[in-house]
Protein backbone atom coordinates (compact mmCIF):
# COMPACT_ATOMS: atom_id res chain seq x y z
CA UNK A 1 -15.34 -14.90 10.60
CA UNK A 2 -16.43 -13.01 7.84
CA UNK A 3 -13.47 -11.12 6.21
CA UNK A 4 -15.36 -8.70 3.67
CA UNK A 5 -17.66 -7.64 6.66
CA UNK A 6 -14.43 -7.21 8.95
CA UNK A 7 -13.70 -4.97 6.10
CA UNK A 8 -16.65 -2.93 5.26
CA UNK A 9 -17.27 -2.55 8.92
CA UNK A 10 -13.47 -1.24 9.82
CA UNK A 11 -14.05 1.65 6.99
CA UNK A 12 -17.04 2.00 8.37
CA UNK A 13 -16.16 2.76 11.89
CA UNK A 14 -13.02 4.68 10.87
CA UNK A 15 -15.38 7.16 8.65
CA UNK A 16 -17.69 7.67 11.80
CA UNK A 17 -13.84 8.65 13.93
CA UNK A 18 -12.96 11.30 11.02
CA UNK A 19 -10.75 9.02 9.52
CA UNK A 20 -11.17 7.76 5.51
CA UNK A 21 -12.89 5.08 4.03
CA UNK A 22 -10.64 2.62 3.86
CA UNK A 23 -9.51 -0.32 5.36
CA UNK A 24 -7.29 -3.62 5.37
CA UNK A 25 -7.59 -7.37 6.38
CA UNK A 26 -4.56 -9.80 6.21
CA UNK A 27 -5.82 -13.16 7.28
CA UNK A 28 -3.75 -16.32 7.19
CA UNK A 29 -4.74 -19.97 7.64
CA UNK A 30 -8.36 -18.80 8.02
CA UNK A 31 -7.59 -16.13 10.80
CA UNK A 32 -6.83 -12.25 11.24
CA UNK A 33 -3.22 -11.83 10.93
CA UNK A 34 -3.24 -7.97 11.13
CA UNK A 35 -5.55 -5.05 10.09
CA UNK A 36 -5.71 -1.99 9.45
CA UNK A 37 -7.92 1.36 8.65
CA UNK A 38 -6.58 4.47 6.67
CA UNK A 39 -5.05 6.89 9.52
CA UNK A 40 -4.02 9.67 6.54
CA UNK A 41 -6.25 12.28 7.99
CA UNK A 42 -5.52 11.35 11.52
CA UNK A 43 -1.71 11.53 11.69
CA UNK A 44 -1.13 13.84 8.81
CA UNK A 45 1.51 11.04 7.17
CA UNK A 46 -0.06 10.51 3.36
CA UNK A 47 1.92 6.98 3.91
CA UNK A 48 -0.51 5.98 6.44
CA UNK A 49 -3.14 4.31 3.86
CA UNK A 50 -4.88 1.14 5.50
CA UNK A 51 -2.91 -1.57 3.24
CA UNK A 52 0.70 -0.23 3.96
CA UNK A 53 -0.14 -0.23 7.75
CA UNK A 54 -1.63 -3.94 8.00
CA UNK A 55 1.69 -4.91 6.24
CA UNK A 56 3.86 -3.17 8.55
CA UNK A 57 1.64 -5.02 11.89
CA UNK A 58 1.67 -8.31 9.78
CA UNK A 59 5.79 -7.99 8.83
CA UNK A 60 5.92 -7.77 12.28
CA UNK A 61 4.29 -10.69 13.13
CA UNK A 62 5.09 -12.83 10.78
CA UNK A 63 8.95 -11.84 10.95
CA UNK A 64 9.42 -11.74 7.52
CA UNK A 65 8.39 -9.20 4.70
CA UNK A 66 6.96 -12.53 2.25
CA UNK A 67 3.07 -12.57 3.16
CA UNK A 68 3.25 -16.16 1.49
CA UNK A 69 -0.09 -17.93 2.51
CA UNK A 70 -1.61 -14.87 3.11
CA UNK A 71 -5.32 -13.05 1.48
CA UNK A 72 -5.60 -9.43 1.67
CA UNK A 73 -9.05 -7.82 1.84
CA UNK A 74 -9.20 -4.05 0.92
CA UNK A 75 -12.43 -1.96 1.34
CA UNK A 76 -11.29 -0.55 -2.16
CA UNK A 77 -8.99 -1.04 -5.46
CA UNK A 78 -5.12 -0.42 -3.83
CA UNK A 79 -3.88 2.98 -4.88
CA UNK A 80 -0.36 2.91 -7.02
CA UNK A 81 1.79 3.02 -3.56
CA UNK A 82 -0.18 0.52 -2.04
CA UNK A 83 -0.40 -1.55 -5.16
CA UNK A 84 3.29 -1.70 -5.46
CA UNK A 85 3.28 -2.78 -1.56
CA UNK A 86 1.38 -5.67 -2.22
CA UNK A 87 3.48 -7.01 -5.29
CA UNK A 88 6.37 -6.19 -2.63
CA UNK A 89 5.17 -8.75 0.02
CA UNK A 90 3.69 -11.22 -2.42
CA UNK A 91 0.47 -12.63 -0.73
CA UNK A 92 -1.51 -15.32 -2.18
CA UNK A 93 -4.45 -12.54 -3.83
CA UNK A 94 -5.99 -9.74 -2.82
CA UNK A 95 -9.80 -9.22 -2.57
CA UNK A 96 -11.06 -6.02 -3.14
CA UNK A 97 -14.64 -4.84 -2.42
CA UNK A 98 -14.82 -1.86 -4.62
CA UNK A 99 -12.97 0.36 -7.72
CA UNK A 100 -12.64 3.97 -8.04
CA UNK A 101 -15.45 3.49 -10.55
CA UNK A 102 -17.67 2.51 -8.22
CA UNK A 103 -16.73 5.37 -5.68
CA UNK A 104 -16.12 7.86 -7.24
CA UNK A 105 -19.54 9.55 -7.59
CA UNK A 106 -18.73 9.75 -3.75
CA UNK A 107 -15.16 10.10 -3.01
CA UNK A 108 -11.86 11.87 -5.02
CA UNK A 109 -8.36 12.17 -3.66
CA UNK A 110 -6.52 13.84 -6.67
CA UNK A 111 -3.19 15.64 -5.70
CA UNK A 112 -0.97 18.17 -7.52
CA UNK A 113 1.14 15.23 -9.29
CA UNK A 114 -0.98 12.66 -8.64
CA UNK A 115 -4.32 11.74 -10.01
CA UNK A 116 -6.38 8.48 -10.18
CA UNK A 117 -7.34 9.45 -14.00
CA UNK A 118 -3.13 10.13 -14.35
CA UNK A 119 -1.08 7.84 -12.18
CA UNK A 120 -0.87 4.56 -13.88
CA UNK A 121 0.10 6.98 -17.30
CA UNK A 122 2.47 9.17 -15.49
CA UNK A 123 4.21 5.42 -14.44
CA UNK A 124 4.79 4.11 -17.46
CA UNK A 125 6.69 7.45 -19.20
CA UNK A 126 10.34 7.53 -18.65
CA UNK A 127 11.60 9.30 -15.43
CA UNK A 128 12.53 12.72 -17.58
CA UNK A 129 8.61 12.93 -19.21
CA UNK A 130 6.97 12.79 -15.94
CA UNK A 131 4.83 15.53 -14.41
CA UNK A 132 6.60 15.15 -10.94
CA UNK A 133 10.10 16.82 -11.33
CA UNK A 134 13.11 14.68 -11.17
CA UNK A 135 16.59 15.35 -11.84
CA UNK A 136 19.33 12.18 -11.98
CA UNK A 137 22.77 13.32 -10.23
CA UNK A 138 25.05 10.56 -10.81
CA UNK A 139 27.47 9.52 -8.14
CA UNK A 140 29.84 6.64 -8.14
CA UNK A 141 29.65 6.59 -4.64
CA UNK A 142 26.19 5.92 -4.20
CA UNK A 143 26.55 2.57 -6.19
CA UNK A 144 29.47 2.00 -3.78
CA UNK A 145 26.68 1.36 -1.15
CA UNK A 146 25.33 -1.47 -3.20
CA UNK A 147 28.67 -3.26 -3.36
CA UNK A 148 29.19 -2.71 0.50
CA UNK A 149 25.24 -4.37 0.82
CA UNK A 150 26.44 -7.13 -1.58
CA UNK A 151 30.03 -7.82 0.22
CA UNK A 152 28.22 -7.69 3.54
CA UNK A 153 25.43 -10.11 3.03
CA UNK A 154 27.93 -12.86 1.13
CA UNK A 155 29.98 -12.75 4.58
CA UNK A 156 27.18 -14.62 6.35
């Protein structure tokens, strides 16, 4: 099979049902472990990019979140969230078939905090410098959770 056609021609068909154009291919020992197109537009959930929903099909399968073994084919450069995603799971590489260069004479998703042109900027500045508004409450309690995870997973 080809994998960057699978690709091209998921976006493809996922443009043509009113959906985005983007899409994801996990394959493993030279066959489709899970894919994906970008449902965004379709189920109103901005989480619902193409990448983030082959990993959640392919976690499944593969009963694990380590995509060890594994090549990811993206219609397009991963956004930040996505990005991060895919350092998450760790697959062998990622092949993508286009950059926001290339498409951007034809396609911009810019949001009120977030923009291509910003994002990886706005990332690197410490928490209190960024344009999203954050504010750090302290609790001792919350870092009580950790030591409950901690004393719960040494049990086993």
């Amino acid at each position: 099979m080809d994998f960057i056609q699978r690709t091209i021609d998921l976006a493809r068909d996922n443009v043509k049902n009113g959906g985005r154009p983007f899409a994801c291919v996990i394959v493993k020992d030279g066959r489709v472990l899970a894919e994906a197109v970008n449902q965004v537009a379709q189920s109103h959930d901005p989480t619902a990019h193409a990448e983030i929903l082959a990993i959640r099909e392919g976690s499944k399968k593969l009963g694990s979140e380590h995509f060890t073994g594994c090549d990811f084919y993206v219609l397009a450069h991963p956004c930040p969230m996505c990005l991060a995603a895919l350092y998450y799971c760790s697959p062998e590489r990622v092949i993508f078939l286009s950059t926001r260069e290339d498409y951007s004479a034809y396609y911009v998703d810019d949001r009120k905090y977030f923009t291509m042109d910003r994002f990886y900027g706005e990332f690197a500045k410490d928490w209190k410098n960024r344009a999203l508004p954050m504010e750090y409450k302290q609790s001792d309690e919350a870092i009580l959770v950790y030591r409950d995870w901690m004393y719960f997973n040494n049990m086993e």
